[in-house]
C-alpha atoms as a PDB file:
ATOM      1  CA  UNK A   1      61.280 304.583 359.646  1.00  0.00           C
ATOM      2  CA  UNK A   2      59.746 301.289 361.405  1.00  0.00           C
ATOM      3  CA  UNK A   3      57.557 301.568 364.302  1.00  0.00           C
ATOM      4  CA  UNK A   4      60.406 300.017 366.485  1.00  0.00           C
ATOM      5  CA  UNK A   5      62.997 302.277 365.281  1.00  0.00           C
ATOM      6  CA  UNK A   6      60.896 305.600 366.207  1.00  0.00           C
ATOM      7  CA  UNK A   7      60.313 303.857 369.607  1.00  0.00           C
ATOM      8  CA  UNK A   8      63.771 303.791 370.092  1.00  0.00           C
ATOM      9  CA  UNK A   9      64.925 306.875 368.975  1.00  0.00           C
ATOM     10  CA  UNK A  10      62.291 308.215 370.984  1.00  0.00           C
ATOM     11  CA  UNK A  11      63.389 306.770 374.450  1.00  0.00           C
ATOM     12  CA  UNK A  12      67.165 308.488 372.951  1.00  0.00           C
ATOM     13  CA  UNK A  13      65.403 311.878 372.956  1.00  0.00           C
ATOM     14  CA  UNK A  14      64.728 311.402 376.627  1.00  0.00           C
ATOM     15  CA  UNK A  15      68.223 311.236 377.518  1.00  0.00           C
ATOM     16  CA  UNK A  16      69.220 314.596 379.551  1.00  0.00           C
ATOM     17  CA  UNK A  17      72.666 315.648 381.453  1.00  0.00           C
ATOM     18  CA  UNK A  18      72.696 317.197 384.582  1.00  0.00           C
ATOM     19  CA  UNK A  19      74.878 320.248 384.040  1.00  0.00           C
ATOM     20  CA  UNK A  20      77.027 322.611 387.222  1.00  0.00           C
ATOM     21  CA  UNK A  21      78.251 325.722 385.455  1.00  0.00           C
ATOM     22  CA  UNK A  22      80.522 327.446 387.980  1.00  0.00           C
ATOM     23  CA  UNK A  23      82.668 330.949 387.300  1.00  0.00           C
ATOM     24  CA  UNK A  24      86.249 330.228 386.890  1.00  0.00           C
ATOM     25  CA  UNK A  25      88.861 330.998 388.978  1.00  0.00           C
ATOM     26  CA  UNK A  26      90.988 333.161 386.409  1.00  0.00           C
ATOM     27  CA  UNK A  27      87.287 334.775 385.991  1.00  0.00           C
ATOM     28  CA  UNK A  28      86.788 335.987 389.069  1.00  0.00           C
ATOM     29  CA  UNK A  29      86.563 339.479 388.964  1.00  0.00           C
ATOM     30  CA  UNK A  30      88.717 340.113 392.593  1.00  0.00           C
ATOM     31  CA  UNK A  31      88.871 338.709 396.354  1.00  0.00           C
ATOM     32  CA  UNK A  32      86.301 341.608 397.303  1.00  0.00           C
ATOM     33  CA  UNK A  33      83.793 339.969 395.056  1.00  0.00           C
ATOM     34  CA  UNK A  34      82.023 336.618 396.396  1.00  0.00           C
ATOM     35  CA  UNK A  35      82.186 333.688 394.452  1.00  0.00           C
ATOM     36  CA  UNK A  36      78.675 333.203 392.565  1.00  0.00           C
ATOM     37  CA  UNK A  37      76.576 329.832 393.756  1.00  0.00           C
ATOM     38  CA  UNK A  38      76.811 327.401 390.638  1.00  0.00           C
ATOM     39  CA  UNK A  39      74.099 327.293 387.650  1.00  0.00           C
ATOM     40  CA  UNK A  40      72.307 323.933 387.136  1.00  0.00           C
ATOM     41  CA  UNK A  41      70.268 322.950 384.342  1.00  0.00           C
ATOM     42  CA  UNK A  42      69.008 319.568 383.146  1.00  0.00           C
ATOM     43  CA  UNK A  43      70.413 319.609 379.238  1.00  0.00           C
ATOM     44  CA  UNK A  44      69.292 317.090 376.882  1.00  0.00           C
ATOM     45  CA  UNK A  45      72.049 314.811 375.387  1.00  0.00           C
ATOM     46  CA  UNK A  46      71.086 316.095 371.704  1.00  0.00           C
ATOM     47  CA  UNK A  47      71.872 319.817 372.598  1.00  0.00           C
ATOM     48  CA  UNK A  48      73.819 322.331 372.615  1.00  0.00           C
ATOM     49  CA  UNK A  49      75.821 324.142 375.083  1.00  0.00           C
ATOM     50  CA  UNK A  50      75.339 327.473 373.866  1.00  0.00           C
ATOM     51  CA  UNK A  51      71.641 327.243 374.479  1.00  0.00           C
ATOM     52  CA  UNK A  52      72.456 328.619 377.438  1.00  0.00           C
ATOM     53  CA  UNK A  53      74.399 331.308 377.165  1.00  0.00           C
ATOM     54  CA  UNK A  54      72.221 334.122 378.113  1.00  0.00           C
ATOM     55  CA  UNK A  55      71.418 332.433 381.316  1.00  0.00           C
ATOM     56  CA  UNK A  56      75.085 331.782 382.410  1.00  0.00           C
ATOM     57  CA  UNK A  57      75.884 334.970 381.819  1.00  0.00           C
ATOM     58  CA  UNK A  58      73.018 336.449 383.562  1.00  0.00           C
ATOM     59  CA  UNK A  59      74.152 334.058 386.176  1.00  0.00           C
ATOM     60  CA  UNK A  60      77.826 335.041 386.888  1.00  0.00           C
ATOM     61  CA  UNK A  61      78.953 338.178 385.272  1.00  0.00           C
ATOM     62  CA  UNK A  62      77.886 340.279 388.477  1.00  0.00           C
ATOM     63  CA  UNK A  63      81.513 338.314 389.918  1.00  0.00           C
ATOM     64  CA  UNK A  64      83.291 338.391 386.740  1.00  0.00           C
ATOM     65  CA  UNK A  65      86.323 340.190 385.532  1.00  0.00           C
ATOM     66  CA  UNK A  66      85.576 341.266 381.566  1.00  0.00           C
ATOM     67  CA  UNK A  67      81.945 340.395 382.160  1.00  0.00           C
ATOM     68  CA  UNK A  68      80.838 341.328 378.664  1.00  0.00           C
ATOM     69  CA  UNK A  69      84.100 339.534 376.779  1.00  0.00           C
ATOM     70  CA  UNK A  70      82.880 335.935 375.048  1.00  0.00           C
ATOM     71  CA  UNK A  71      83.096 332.862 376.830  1.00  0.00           C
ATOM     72  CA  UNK A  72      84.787 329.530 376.539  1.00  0.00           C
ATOM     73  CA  UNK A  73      84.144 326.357 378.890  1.00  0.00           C
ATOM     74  CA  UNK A  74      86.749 323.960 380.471  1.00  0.00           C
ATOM     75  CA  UNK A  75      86.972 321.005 382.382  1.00  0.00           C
ATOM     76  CA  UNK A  76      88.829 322.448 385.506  1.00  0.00           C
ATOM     77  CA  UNK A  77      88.377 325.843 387.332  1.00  0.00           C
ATOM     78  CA  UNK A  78      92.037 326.705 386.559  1.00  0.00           C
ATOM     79  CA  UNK A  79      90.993 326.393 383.116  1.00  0.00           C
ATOM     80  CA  UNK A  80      94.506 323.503 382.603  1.00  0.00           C
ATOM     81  CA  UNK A  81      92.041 320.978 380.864  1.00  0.00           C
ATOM     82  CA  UNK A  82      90.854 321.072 377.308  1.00  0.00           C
ATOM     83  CA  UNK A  83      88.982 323.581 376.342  1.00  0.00           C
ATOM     84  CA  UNK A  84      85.028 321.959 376.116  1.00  0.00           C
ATOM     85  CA  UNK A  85      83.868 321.182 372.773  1.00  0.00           C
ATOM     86  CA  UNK A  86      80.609 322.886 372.405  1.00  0.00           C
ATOM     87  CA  UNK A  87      80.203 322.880 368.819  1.00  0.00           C
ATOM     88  CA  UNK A  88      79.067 318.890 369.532  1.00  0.00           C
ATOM     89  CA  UNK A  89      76.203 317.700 371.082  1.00  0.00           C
ATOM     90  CA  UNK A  90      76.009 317.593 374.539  1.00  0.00           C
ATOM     91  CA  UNK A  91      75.868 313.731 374.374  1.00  0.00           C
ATOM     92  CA  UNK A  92      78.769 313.486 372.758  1.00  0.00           C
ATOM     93  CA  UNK A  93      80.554 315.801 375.311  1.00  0.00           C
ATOM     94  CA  UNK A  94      79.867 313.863 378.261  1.00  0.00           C
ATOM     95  CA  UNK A  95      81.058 310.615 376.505  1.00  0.00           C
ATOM     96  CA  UNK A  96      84.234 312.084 375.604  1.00  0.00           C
ATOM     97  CA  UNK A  97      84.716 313.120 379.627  1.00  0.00           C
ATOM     98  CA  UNK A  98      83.523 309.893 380.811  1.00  0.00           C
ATOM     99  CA  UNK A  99      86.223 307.946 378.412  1.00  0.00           C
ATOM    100  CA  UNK A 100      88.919 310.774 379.161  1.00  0.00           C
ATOM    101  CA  UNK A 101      88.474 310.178 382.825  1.00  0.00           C
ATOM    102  CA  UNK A 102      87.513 305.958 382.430  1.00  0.00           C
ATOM    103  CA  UNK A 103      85.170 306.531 384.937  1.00  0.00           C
ATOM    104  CA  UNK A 104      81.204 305.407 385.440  1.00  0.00           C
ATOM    105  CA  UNK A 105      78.506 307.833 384.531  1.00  0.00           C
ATOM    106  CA  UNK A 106      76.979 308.180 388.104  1.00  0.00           C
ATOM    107  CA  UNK A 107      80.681 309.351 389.152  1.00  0.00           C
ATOM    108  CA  UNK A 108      80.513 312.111 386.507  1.00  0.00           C
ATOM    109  CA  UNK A 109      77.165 313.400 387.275  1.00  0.00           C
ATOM    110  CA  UNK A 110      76.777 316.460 387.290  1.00  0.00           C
ATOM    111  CA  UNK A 111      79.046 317.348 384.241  1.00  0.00           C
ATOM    112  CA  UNK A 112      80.625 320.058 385.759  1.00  0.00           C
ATOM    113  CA  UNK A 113      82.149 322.939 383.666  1.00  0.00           C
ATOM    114  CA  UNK A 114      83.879 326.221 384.706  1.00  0.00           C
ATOM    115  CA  UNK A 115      82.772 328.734 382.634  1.00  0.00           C
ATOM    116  CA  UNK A 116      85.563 331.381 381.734  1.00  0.00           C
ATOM    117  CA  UNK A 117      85.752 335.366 380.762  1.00  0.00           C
ATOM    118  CA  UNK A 118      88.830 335.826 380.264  1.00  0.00           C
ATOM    119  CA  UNK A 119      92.519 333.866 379.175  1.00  0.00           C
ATOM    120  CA  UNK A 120      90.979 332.520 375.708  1.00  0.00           C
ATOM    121  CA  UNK A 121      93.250 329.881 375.315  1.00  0.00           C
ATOM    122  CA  UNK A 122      93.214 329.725 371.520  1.00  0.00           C
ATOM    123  CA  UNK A 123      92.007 332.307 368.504  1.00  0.00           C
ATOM    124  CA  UNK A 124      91.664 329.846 365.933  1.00  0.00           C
ATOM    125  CA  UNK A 125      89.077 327.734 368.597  1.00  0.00           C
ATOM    126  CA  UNK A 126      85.448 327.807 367.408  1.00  0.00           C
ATOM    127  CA  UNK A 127      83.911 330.835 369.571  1.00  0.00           C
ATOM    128  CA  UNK A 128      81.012 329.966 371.573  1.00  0.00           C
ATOM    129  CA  UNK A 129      78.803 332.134 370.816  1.00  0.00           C
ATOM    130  CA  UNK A 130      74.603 332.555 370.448  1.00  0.00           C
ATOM    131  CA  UNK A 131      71.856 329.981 369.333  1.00  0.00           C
ATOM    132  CA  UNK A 132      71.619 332.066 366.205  1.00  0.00           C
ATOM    133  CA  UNK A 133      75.475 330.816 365.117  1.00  0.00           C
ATOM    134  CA  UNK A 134      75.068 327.533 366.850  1.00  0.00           C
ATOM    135  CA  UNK A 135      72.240 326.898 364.189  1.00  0.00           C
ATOM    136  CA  UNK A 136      73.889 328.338 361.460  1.00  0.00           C
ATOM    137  CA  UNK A 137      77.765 325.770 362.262  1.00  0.00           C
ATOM    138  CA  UNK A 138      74.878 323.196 363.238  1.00  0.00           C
ATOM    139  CA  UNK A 139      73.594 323.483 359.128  1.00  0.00           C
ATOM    140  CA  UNK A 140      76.950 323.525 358.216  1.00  0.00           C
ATOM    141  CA  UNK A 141      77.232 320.227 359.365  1.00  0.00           C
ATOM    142  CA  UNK A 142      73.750 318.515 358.566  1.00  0.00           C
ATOM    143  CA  UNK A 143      74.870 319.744 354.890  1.00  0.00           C
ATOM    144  CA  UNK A 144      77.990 318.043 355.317  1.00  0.00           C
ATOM    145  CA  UNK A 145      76.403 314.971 356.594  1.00  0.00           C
ATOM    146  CA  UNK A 146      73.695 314.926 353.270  1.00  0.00           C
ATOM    147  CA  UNK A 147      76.942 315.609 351.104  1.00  0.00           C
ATOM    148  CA  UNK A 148      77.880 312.041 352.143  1.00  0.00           C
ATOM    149  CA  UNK A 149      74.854 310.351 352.731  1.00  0.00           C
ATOM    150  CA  UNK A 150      73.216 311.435 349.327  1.00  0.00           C
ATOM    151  CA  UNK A 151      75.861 313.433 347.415  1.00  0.00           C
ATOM    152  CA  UNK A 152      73.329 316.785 347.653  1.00  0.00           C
ATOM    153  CA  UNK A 153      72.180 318.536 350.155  1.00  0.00           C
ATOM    154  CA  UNK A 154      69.195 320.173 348.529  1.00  0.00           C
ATOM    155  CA  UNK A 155      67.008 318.723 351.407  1.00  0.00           C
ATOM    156  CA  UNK A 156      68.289 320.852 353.534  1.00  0.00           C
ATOM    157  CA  UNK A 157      69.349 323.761 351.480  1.00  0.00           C
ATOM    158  CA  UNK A 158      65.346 323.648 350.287  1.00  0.00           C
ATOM    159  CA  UNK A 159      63.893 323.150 353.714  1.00  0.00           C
ATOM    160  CA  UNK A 160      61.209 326.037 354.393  1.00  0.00           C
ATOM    161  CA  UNK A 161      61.745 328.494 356.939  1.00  0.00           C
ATOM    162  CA  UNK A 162      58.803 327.831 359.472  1.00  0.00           C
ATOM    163  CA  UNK A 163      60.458 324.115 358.841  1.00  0.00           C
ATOM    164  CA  UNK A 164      63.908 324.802 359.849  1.00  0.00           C
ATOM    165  CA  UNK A 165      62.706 326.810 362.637  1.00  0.00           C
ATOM    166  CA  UNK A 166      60.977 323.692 364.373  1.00  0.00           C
ATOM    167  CA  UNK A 167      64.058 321.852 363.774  1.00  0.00           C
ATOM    168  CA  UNK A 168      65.622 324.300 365.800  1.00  0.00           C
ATOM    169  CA  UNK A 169      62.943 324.561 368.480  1.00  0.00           C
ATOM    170  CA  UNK A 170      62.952 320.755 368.829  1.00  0.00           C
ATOM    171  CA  UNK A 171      66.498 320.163 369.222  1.00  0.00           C
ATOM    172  CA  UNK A 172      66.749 323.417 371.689  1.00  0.00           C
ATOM    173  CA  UNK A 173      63.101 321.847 373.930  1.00  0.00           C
ATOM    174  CA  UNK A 174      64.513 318.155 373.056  1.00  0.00           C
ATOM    175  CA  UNK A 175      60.869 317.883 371.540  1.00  0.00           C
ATOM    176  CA  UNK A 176      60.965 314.406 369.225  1.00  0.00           C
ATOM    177  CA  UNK A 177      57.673 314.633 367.529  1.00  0.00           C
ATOM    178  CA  UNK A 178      58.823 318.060 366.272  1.00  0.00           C
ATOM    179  CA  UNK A 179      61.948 316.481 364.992  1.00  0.00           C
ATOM    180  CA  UNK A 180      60.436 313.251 363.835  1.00  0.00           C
ATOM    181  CA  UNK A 181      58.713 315.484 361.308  1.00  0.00           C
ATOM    182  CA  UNK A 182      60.803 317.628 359.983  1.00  0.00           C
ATOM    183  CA  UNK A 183      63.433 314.753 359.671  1.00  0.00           C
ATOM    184  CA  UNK A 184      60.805 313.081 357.646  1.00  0.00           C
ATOM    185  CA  UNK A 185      61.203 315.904 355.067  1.00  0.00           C
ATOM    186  CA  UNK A 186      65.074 315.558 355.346  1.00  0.00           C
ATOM    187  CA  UNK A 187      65.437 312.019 354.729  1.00  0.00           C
ATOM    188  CA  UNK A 188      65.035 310.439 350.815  1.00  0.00           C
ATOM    189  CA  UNK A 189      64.847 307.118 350.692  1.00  0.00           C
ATOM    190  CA  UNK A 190      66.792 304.281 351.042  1.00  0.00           C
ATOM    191  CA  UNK A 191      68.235 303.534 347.764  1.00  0.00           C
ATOM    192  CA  UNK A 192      69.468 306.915 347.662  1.00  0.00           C
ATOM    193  CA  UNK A 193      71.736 306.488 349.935  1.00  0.00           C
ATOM    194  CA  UNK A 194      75.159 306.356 349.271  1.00  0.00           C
ATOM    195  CA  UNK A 195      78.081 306.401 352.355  1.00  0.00           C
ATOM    196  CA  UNK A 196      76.672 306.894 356.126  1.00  0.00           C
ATOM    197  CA  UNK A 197      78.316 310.285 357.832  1.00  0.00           C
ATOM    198  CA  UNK A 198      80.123 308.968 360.865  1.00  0.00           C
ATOM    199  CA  UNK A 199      82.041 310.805 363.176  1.00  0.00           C
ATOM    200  CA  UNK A 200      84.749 308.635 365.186  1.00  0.00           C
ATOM    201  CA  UNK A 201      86.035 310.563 368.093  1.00  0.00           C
ATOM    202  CA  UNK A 202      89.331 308.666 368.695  1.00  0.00           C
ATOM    203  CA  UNK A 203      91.381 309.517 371.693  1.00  0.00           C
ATOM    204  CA  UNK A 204      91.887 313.247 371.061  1.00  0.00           C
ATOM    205  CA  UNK A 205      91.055 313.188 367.413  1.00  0.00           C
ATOM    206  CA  UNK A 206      88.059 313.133 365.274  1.00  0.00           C
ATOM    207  CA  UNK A 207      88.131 312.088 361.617  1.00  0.00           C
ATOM    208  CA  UNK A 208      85.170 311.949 360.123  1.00  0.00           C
ATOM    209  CA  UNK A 209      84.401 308.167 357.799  1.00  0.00           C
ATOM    210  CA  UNK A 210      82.269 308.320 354.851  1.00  0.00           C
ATOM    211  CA  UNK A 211      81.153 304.440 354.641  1.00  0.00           C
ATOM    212  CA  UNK A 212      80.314 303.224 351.672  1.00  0.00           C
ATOM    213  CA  UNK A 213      77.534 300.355 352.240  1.00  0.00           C
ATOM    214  CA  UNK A 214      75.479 298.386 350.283  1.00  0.00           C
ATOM    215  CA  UNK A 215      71.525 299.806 350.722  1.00  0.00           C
ATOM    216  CA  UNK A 216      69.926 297.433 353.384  1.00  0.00           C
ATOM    217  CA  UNK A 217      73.443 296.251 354.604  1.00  0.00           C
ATOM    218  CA  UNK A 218      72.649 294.306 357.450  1.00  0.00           C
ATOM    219  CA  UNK A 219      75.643 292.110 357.412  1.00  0.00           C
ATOM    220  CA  UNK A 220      78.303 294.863 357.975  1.00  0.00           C
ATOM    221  CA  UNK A 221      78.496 294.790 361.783  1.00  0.00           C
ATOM    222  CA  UNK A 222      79.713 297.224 364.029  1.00  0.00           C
ATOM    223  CA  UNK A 223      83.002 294.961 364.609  1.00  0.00           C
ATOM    224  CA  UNK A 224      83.800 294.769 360.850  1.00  0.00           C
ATOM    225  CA  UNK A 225      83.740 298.673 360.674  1.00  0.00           C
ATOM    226  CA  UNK A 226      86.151 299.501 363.429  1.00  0.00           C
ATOM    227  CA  UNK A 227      88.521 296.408 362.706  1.00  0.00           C
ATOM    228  CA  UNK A 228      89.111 298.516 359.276  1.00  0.00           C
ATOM    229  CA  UNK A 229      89.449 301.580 360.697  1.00  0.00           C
ATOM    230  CA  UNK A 230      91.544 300.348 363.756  1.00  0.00           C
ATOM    231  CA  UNK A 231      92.904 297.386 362.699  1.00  0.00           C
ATOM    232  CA  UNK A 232      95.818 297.253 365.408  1.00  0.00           C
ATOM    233  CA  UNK A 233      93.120 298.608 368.120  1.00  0.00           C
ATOM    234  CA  UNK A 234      90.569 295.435 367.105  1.00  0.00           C
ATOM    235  CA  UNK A 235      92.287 292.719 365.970  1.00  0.00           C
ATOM    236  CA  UNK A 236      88.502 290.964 366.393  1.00  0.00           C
ATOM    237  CA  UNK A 237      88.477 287.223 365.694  1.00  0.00           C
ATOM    238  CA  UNK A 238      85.750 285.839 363.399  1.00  0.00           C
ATOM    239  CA  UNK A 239      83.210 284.741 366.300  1.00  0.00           C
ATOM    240  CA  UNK A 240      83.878 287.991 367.812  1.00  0.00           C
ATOM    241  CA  UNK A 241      83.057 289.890 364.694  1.00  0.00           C
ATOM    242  CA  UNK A 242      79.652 288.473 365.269  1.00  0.00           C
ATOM    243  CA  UNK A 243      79.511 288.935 368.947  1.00  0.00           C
ATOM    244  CA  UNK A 244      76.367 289.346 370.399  1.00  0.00           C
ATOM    245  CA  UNK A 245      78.030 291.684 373.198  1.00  0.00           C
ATOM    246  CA  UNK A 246      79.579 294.646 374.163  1.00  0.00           C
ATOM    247  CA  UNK A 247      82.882 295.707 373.154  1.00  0.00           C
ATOM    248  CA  UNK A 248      84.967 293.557 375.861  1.00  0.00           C
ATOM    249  CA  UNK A 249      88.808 295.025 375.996  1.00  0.00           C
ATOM    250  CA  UNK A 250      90.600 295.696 379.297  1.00  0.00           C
ATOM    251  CA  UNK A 251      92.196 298.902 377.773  1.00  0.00           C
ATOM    252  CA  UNK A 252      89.667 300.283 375.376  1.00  0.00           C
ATOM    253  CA  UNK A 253      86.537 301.680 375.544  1.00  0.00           C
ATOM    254  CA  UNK A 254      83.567 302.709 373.317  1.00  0.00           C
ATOM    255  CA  UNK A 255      79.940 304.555 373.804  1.00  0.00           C
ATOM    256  CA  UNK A 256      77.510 305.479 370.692  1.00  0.00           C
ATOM    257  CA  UNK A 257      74.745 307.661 372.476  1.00  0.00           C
ATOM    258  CA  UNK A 258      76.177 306.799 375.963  1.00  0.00           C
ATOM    259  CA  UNK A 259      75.684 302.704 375.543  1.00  0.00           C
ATOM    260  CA  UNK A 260      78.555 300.511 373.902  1.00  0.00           C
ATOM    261  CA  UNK A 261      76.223 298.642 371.276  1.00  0.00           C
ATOM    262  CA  UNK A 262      76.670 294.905 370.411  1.00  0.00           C
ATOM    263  CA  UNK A 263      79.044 294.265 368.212  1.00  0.00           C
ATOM    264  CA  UNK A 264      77.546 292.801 365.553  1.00  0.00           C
ATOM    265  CA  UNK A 265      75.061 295.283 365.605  1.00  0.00           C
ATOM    266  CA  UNK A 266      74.823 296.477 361.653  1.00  0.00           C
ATOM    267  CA  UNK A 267      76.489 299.634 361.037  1.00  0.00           C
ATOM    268  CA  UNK A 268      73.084 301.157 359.051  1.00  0.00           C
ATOM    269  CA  UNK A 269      71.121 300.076 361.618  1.00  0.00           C
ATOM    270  CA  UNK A 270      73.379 302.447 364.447  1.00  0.00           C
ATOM    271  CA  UNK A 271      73.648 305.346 361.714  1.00  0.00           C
ATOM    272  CA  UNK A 272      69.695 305.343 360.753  1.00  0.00           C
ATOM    273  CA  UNK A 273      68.809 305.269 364.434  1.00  0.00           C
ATOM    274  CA  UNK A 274      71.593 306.270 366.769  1.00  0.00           C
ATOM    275  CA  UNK A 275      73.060 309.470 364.729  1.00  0.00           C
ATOM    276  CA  UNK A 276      72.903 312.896 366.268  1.00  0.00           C
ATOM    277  CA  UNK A 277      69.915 315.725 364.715  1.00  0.00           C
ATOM    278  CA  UNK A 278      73.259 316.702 362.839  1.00  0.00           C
ATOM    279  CA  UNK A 279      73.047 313.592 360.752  1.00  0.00           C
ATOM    280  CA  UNK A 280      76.423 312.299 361.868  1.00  0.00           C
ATOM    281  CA  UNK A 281      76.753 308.635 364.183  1.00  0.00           C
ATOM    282  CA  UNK A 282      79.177 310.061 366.673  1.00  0.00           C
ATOM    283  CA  UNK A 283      81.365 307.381 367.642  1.00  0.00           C
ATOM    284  CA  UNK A 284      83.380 307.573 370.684  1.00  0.00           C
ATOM    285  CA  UNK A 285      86.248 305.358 371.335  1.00  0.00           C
ATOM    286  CA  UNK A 286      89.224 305.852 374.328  1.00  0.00           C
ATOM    287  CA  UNK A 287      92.674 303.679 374.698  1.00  0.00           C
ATOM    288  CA  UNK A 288      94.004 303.860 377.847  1.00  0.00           C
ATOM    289  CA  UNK A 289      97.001 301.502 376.684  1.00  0.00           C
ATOM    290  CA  UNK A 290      97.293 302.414 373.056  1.00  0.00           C
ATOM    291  CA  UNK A 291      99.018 299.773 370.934  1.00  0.00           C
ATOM    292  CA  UNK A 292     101.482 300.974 368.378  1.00  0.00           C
ATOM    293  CA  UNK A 293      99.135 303.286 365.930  1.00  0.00           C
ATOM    294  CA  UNK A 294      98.538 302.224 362.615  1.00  0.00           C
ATOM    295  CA  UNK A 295     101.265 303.246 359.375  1.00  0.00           C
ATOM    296  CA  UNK A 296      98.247 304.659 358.157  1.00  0.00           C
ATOM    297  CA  UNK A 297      96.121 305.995 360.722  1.00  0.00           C
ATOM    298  CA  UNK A 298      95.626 309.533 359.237  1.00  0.00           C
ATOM    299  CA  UNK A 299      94.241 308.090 356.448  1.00  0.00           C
ATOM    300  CA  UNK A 300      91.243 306.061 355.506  1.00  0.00           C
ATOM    301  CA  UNK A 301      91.313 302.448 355.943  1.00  0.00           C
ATOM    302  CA  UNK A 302      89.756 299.974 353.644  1.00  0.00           C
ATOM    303  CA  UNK A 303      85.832 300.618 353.125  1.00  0.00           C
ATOM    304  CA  UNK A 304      86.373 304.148 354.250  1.00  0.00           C
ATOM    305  CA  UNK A 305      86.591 307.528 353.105  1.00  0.00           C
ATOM    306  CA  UNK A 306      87.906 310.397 355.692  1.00  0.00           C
ATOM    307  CA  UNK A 307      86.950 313.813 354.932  1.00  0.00           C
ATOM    308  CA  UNK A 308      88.731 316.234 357.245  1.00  0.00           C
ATOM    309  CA  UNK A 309      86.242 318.459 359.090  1.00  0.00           C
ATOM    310  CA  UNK A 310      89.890 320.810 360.742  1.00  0.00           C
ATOM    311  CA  UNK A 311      88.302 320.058 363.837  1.00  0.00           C
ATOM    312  CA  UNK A 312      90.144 318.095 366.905  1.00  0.00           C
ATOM    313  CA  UNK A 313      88.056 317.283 369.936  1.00  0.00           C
ATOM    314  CA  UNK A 314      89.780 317.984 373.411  1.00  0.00           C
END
């Protein structure tokens, strides 16, 4: 990694949400009980939800009905939204909300969550649970991301214990030097690579792209990349294939770790430096006048591969 790349992916480690958790109304255990003052915590953008479990609960159970039943987080406090995604970083949650509701950052902050006993809205939804089964889906998806970087995922699989444990510690105290070394042990080299792991969070579905890329690609911009992919969503000219700008479209927005990248920024650059401790570049992208989808638009478009991770964002 060069000097200017750790730099950046350093100030990207410093990015935290501010986070309300307040009880539900469905989860309120009856009118004789007083509603419980909302949690706050400061969470940083690569963590996870679930972190914080034991404090939530500790929080709000004394109010809730089913206090000991598991938990599941919503938008709303009449629990009518999507269910939250926790299973992602909480990065990538707050972009999806801040596309959903095309609003500015400082008009989202706090993210604010109701946190629900009861009325689990779906079975086959991915329980949020502990840190220990956060880690465990969390190396689930690291492997997958080695599968397609490298075609193995023996770095990971062969990581040491006291290793994998400061992983975890440094994603849970967002502590980069921690991370910058074990990653160091996770990463081969360059011209081992084979596809970058990318994770494009489109509307209300995520399909994950396996990119195949010549090592070193510099030339392969952003632009190129999602005119494949979503050819009838950017129909990019030439010069704007190159653009030295921000994606520019009245009814379509995009955010990579909570900025919207030049467009002719190279796609290895953004997936070396910009992807998530899972190994994935979570790409974000909201229509808010979708043009007619694509024939195809379940299925990789040219230079892609999708590999379906059963897994749709809400």
């Amino acid at each position: 990694m060069s000097a200017a790349g750790d730099k950046f992916m350093k100030e990207l480690w410093r990015g935290k949400v501010p986070v309300q958790f307040s009880l539900a109304n469905d989860s309120l255990a009856g009118m004789e009980y007083e509603r419980p003052t909302s949690f706050y915590k400061l969470v940083p953008r690569v963590g996870y939800l679930s972190f914080y479990l034991p404090e939530i609960r500790i929080h709000l159970q004394h109010a809730a009905a089913q206090a000991d039943s598991e938990l599941w987080l919503s938008y709303d406090a009449n629990g009518k939204s999507p269910s939250v995604p926790w299973h992602y970083p909480v990065g990538v949650i707050f972009d999806q909300l801040l596309l959903r509701e095309n609003k500015e950052t400082e008009e989202m902050l706090p993210l604010a969550l109701s946190v629900h006993f009861t009325s689990y809205p779906d079975p086959n939804m991915i329980s949020l649970k502990d840190e220990k089964e956060t880690m465990a889906l969390f190396s689930q998806h690291l492997k997958q991301a080695h599968v397609l970087r490298y075609n193995t995922t023996n770095a990971v699989t062969n990581l040491p214990m006291p290793q994998w444990n400061d992983l975890q510690l440094a994603i849970k105290d967002c502590n980069y030097a921690k991370y910058a070394t074990v990653r160091t042990q996770l990463r081969r080299s360059e011209s081992d690579m084979i596809k970058l792991p990318i994770l494009l969070h489109y509307n209300d579905v995520v399909w994950t792209r396996a990119f195949k890329t010549a090592q070193g690609d510099m030339t392969y911009t952003l632009a190129r990349f999602l005119k494949e992919v979503l050819p009838n969503v950017f129909n990019f000219t030439d010069a704007e294939l190159q653009a030295e700008h921000p994606l520019n479209l009245p009814s379509t927005r995009l955010l990579v770790q909570g900025v919207s990248p030049a467009l002719a920024t190279p796609l290895v650059w953004l997936a070396e430096y910009m992807a998530h401790p899972d190994g994935f570049l979570h790409i974000n992208i909201r229509t808010y006048d979708p043009p007619v989808p694509d024939a195809d638009a379940s299925s990789p478009s040219a230079g892609t591969e999708a590999v379906d991770r059963g897994v749709a964002s809400g």
